[in-house]
N, C-alpha and C. Protein backbone atom coordinates (compact mmCIF):
# COMPACT_ATOMS: atom_id res chain seq x y z
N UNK A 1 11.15 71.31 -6.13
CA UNK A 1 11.21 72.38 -5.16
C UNK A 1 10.44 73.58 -5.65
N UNK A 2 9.99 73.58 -6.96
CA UNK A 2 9.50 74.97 -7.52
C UNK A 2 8.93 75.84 -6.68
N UNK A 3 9.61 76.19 -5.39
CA UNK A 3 9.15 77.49 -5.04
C UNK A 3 8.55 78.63 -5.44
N UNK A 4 8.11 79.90 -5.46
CA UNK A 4 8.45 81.12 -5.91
C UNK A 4 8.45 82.29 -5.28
N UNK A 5 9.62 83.17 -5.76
CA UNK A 5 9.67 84.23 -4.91
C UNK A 5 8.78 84.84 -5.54
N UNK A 6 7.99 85.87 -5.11
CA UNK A 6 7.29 87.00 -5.73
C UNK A 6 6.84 86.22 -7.25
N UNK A 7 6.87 87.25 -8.23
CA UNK A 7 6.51 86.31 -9.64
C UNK A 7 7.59 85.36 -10.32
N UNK A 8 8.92 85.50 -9.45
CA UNK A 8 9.60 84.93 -9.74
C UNK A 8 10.11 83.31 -9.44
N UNK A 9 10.34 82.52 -10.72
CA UNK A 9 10.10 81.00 -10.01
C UNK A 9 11.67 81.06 -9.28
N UNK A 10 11.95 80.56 -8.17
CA UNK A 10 13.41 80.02 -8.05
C UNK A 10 14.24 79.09 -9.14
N UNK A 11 15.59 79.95 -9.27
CA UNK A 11 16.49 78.48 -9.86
C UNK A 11 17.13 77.77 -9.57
N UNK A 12 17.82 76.52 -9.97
CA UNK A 12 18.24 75.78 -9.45
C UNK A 12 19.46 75.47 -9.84
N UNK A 13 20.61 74.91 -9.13
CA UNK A 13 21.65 75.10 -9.51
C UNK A 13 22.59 73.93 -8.64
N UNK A 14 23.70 73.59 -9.51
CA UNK A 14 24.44 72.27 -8.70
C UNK A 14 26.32 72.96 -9.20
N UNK A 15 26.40 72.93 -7.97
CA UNK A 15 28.11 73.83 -7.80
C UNK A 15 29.15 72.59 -7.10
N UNK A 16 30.22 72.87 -7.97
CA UNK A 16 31.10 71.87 -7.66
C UNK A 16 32.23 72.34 -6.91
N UNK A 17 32.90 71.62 -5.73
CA UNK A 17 33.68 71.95 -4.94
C UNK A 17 34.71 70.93 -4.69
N UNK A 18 35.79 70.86 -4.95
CA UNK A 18 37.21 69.53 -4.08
C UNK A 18 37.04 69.93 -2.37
N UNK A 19 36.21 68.53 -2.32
CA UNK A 19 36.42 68.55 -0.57
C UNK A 19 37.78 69.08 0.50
N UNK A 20 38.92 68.84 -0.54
CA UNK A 20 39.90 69.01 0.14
C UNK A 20 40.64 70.34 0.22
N UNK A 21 39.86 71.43 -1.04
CA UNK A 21 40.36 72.94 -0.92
C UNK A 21 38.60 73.40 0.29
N UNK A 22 37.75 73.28 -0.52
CA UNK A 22 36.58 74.16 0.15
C UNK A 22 35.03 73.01 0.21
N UNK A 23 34.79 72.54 1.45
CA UNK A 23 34.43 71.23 1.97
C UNK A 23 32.74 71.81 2.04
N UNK A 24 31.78 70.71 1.96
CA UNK A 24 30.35 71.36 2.44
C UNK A 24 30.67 71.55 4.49
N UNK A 25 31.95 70.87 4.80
CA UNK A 25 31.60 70.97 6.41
C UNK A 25 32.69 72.46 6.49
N UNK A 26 32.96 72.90 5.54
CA UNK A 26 33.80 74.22 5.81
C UNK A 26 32.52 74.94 5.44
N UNK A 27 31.92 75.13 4.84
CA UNK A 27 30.35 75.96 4.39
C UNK A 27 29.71 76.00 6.10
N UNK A 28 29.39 74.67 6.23
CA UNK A 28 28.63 75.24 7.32
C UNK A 28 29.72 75.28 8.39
N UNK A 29 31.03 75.51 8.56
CA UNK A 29 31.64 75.98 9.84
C UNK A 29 31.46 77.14 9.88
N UNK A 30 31.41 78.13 8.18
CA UNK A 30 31.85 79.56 7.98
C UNK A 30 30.36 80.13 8.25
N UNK A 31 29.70 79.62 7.85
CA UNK A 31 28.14 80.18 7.42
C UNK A 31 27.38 80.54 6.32
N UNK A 32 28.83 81.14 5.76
CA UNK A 32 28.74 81.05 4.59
C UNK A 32 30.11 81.54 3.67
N UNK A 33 30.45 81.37 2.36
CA UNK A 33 31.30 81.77 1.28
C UNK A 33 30.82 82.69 0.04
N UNK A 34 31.97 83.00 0.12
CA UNK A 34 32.38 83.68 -1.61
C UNK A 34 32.93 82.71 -2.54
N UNK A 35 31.55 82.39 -3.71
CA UNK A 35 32.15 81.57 -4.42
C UNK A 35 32.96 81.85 -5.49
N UNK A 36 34.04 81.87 -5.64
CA UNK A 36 34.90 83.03 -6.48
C UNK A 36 35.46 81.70 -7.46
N UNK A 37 36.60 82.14 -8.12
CA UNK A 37 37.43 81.26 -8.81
C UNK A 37 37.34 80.34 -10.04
N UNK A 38 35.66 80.86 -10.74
CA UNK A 38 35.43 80.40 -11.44
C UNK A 38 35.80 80.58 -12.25
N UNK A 39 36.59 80.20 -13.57
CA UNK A 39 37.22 80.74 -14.96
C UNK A 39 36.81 79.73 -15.79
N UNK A 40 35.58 79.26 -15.98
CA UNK A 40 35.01 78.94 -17.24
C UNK A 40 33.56 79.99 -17.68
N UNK A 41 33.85 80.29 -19.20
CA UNK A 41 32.51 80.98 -19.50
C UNK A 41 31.07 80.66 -19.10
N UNK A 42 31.11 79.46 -19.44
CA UNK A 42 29.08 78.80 -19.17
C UNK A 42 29.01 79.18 -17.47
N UNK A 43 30.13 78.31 -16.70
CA UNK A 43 29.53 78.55 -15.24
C UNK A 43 29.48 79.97 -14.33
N UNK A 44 30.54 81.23 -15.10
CA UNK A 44 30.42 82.60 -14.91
C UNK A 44 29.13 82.49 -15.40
N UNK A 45 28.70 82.76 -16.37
CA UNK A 45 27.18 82.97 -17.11
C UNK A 45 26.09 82.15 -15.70
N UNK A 46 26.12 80.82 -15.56
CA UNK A 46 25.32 81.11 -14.25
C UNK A 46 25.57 81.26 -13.14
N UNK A 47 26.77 81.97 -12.49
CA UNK A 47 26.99 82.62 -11.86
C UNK A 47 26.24 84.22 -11.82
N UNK A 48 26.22 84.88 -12.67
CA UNK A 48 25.72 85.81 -13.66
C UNK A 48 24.31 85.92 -13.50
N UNK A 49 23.77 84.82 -13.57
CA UNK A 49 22.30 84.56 -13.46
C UNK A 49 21.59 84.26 -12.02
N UNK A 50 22.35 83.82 -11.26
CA UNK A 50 21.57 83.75 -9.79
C UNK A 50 21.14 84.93 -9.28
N UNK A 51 20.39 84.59 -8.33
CA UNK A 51 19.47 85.65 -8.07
C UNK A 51 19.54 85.08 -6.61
N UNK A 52 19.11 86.26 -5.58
CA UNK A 52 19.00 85.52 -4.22
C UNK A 52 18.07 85.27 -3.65
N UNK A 53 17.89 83.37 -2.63
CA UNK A 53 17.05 82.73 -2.50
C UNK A 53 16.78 81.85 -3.68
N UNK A 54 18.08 81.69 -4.99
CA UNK A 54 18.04 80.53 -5.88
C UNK A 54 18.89 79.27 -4.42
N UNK A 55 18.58 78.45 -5.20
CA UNK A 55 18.85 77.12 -4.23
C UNK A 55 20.34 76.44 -5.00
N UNK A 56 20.87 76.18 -4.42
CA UNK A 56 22.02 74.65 -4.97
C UNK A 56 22.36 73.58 -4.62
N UNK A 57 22.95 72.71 -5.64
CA UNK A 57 22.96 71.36 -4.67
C UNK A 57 24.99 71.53 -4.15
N UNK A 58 25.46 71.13 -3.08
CA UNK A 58 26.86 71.30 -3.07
C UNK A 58 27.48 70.04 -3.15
N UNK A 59 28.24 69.88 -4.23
CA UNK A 59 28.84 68.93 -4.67
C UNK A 59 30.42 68.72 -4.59
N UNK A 60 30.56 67.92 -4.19
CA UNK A 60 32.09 67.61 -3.45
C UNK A 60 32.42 66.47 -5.26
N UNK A 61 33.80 67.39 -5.90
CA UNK A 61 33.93 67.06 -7.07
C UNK A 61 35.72 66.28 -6.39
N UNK A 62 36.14 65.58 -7.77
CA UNK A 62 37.54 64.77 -7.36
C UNK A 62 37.28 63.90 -6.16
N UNK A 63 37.23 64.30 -4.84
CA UNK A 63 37.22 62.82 -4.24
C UNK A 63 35.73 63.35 -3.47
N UNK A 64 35.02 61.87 -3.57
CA UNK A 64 33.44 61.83 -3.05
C UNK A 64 32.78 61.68 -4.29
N UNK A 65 32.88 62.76 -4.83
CA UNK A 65 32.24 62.64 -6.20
C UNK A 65 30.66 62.20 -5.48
N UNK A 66 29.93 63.32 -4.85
CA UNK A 66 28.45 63.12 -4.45
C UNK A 66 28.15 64.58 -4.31
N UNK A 67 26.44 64.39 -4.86
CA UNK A 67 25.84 65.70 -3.55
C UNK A 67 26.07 65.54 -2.37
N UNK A 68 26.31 66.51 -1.50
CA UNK A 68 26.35 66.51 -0.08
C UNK A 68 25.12 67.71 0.55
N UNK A 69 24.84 68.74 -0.04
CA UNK A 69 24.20 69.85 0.46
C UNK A 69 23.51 70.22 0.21
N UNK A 70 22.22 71.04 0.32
CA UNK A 70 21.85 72.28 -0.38
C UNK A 70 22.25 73.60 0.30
N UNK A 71 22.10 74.45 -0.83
CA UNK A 71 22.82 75.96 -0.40
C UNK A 71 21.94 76.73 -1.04
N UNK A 72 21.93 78.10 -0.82
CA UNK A 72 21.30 79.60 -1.27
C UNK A 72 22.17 80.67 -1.44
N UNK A 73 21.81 81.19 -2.69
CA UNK A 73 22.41 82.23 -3.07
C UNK A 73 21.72 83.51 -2.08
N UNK A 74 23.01 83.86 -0.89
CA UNK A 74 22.59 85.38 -0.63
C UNK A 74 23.26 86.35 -1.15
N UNK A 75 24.11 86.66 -2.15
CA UNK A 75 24.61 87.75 -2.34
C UNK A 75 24.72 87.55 -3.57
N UNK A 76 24.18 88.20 -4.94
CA UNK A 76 24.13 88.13 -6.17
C UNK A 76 25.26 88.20 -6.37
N UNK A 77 26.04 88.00 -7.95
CA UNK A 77 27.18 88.54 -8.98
C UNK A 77 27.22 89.45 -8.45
N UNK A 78 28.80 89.51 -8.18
CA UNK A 78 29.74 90.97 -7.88
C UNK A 78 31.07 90.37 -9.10
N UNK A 79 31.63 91.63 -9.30
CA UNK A 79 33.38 91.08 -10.10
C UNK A 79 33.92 90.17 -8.96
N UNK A 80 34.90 89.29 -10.12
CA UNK A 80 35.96 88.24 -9.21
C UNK A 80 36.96 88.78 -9.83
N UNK A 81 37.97 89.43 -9.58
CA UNK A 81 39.70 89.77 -10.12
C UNK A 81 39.38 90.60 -11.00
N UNK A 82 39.94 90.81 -11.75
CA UNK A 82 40.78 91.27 -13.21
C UNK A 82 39.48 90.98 -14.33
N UNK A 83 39.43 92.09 -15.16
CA UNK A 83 38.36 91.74 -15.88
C UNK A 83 36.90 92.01 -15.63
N UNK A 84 36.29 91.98 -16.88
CA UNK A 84 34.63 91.92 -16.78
C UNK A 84 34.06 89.95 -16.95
N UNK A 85 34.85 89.24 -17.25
CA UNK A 85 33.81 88.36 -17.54
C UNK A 85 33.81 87.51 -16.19
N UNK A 86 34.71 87.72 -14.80
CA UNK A 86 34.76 86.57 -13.93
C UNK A 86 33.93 87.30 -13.00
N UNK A 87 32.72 86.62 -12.43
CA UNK A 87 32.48 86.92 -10.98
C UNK A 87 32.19 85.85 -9.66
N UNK A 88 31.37 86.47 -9.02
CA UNK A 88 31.63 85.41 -7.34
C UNK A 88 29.56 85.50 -7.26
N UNK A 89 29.69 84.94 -6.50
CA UNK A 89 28.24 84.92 -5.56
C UNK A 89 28.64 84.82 -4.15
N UNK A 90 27.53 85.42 -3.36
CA UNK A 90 27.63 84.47 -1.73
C UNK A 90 26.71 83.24 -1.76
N UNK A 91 27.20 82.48 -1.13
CA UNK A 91 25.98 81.38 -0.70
C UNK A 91 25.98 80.84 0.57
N UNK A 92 25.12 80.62 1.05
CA UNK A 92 25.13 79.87 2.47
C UNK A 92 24.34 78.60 2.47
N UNK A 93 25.03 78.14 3.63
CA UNK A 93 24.39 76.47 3.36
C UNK A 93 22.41 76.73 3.84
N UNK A 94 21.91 75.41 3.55
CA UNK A 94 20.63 75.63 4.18
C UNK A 94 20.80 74.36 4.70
N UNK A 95 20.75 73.13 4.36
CA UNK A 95 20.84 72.00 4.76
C UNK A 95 21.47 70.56 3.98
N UNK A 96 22.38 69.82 4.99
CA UNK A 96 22.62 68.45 4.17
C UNK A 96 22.02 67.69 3.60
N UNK A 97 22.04 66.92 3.29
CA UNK A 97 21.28 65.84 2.47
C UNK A 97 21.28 64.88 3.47
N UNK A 98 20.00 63.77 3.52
CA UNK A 98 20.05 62.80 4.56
C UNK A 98 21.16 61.74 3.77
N UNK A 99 21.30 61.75 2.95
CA UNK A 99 22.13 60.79 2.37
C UNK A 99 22.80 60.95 1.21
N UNK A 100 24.49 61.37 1.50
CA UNK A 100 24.85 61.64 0.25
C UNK A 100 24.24 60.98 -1.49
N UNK A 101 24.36 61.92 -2.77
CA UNK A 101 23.80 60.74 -3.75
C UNK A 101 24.78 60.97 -4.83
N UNK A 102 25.64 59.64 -4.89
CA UNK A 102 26.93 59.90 -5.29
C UNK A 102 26.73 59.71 -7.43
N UNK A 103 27.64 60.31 -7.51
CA UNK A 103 28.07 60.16 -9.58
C UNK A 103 27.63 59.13 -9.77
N UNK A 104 27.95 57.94 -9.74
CA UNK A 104 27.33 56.61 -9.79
C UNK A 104 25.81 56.62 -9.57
N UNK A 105 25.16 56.94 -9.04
CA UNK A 105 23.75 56.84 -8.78
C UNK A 105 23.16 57.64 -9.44
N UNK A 106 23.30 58.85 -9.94
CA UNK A 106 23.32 59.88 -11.18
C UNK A 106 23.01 59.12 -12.21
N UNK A 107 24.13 58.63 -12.51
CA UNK A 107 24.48 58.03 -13.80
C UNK A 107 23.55 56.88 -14.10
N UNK A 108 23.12 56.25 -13.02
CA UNK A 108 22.61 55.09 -12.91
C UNK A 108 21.08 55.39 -12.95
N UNK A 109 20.62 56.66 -12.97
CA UNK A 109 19.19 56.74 -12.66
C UNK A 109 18.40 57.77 -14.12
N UNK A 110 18.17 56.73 -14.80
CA UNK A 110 17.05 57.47 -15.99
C UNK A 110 16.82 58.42 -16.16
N UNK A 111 16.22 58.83 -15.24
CA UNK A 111 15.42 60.44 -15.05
C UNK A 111 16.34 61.49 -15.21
N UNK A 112 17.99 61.30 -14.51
CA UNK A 112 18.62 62.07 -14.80
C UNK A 112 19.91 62.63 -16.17
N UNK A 113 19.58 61.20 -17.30
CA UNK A 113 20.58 60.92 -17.83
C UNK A 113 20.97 62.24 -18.66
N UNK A 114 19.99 63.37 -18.66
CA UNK A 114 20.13 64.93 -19.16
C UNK A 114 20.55 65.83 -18.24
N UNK A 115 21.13 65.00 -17.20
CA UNK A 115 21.29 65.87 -15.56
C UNK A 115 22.60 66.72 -16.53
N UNK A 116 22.85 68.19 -16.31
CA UNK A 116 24.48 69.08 -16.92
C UNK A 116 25.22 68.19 -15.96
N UNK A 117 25.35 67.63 -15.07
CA UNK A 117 26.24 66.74 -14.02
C UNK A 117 26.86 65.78 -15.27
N UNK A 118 25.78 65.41 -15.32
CA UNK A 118 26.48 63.79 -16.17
C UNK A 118 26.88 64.63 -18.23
N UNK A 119 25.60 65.35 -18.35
CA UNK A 119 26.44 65.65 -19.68
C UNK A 119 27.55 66.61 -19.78
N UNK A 120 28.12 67.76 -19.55
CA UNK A 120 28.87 68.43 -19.08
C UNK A 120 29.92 68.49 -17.84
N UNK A 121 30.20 66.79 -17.99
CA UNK A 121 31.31 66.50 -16.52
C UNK A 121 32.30 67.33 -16.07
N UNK A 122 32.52 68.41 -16.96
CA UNK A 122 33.88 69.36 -16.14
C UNK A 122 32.86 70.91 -15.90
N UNK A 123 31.49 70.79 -15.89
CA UNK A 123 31.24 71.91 -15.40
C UNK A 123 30.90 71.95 -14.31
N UNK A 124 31.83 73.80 -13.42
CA UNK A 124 32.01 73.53 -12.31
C UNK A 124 30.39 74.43 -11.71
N UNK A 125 29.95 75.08 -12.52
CA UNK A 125 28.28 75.22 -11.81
C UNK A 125 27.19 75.37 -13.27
N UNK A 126 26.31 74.63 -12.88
CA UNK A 126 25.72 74.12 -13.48
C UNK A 126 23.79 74.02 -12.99
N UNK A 127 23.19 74.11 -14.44
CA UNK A 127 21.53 74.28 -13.86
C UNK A 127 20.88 73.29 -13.36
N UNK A 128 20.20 72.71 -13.28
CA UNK A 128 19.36 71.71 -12.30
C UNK A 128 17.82 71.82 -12.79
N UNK A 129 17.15 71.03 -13.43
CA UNK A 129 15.60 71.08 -13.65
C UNK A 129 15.28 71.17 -12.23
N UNK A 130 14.12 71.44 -12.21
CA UNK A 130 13.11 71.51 -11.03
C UNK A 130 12.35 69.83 -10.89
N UNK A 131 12.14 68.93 -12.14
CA UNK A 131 12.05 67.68 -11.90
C UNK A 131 13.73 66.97 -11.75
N UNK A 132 14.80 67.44 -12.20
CA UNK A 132 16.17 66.76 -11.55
C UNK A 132 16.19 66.91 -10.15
N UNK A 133 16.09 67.95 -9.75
CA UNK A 133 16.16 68.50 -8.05
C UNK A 133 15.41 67.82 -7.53
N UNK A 134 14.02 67.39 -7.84
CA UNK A 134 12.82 66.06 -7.24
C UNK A 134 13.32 65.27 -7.06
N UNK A 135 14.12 64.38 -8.16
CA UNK A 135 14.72 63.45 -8.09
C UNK A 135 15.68 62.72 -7.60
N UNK A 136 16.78 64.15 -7.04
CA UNK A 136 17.69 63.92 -6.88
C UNK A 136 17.61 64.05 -5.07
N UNK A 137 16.47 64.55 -4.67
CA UNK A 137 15.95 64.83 -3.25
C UNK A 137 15.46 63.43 -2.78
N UNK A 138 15.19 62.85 -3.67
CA UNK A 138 13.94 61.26 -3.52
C UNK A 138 15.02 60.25 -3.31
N UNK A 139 16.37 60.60 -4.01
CA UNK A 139 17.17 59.77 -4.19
C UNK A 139 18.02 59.67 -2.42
N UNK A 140 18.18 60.79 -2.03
CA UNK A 140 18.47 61.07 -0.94
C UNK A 140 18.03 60.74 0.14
N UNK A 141 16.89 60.23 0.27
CA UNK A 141 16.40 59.98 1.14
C UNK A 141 16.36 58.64 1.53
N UNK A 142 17.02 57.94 0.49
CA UNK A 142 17.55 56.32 0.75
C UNK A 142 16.56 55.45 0.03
């Protein structure tokens, strides 16, 4: 996808969600969310780091266990609760995937075996190469 805004390249990013608290079909009912609730250090940190018009993939974690989306960061780091180290982003959807591309197919595909998905399995947002995001777009498409 290596876009770029201005001199800046876009980043990329894969955010994990339980279909059954906050769904990619609740994203696009709302338009968009506050992604709040994060309480691990690494995924605050890229939380921290988005910028808006970075891209994500939305990932339905516990049951599905697939990409389902892409999304955009419109509203940079603001505080989440109590404290300096938790914050939120906005994001809004941009579009589904023609075909979900589930953990299994991840796992199963070479190119990605450095995907933070597969090495870092409990992180809930996480970076994305610009050749993972290729890949993982190609994969999608059936």
């Amino acid at each position: 996808m290596g876009a770029a805004e201005g001199d800046r390249v876009m980043a990329l990013w894969l955010m994990k969600s339980e279909p059954d608290v906050f769904s990619w079909d609740d994203l696009v009912r709302d338009g968009s969310t506050e992604w709040d609730g994060v309480r691990n250090h690494t995924a605050a940190g890229n939380l921290r780091a988005m910028k808006v018009g970075d891209r994500a993939f939305f990932y339905h974690s516990n049951i599905g266990l697939q990409i389902v989306g892409i999304m955009e960061v419109s509203r940079e780091a603001k505080p989440d609760g109590e404290g300096k180290h938790w914050v939120s982003v906005e994001m809004k959807p941009v579009e589904p995937l023609p075909n979900p591309v589930t953990l299994k197919q991840v796992k199963a595909e070479p190119r990605l075996e450095a995907m933070e998905l597969v090495k870092y399995s409990r992180l809930s947002v996480g970076k994305v190469s610009a050749a993972e995001w290729d890949v993982v777009l190609e994969m999608a498409k059936g």
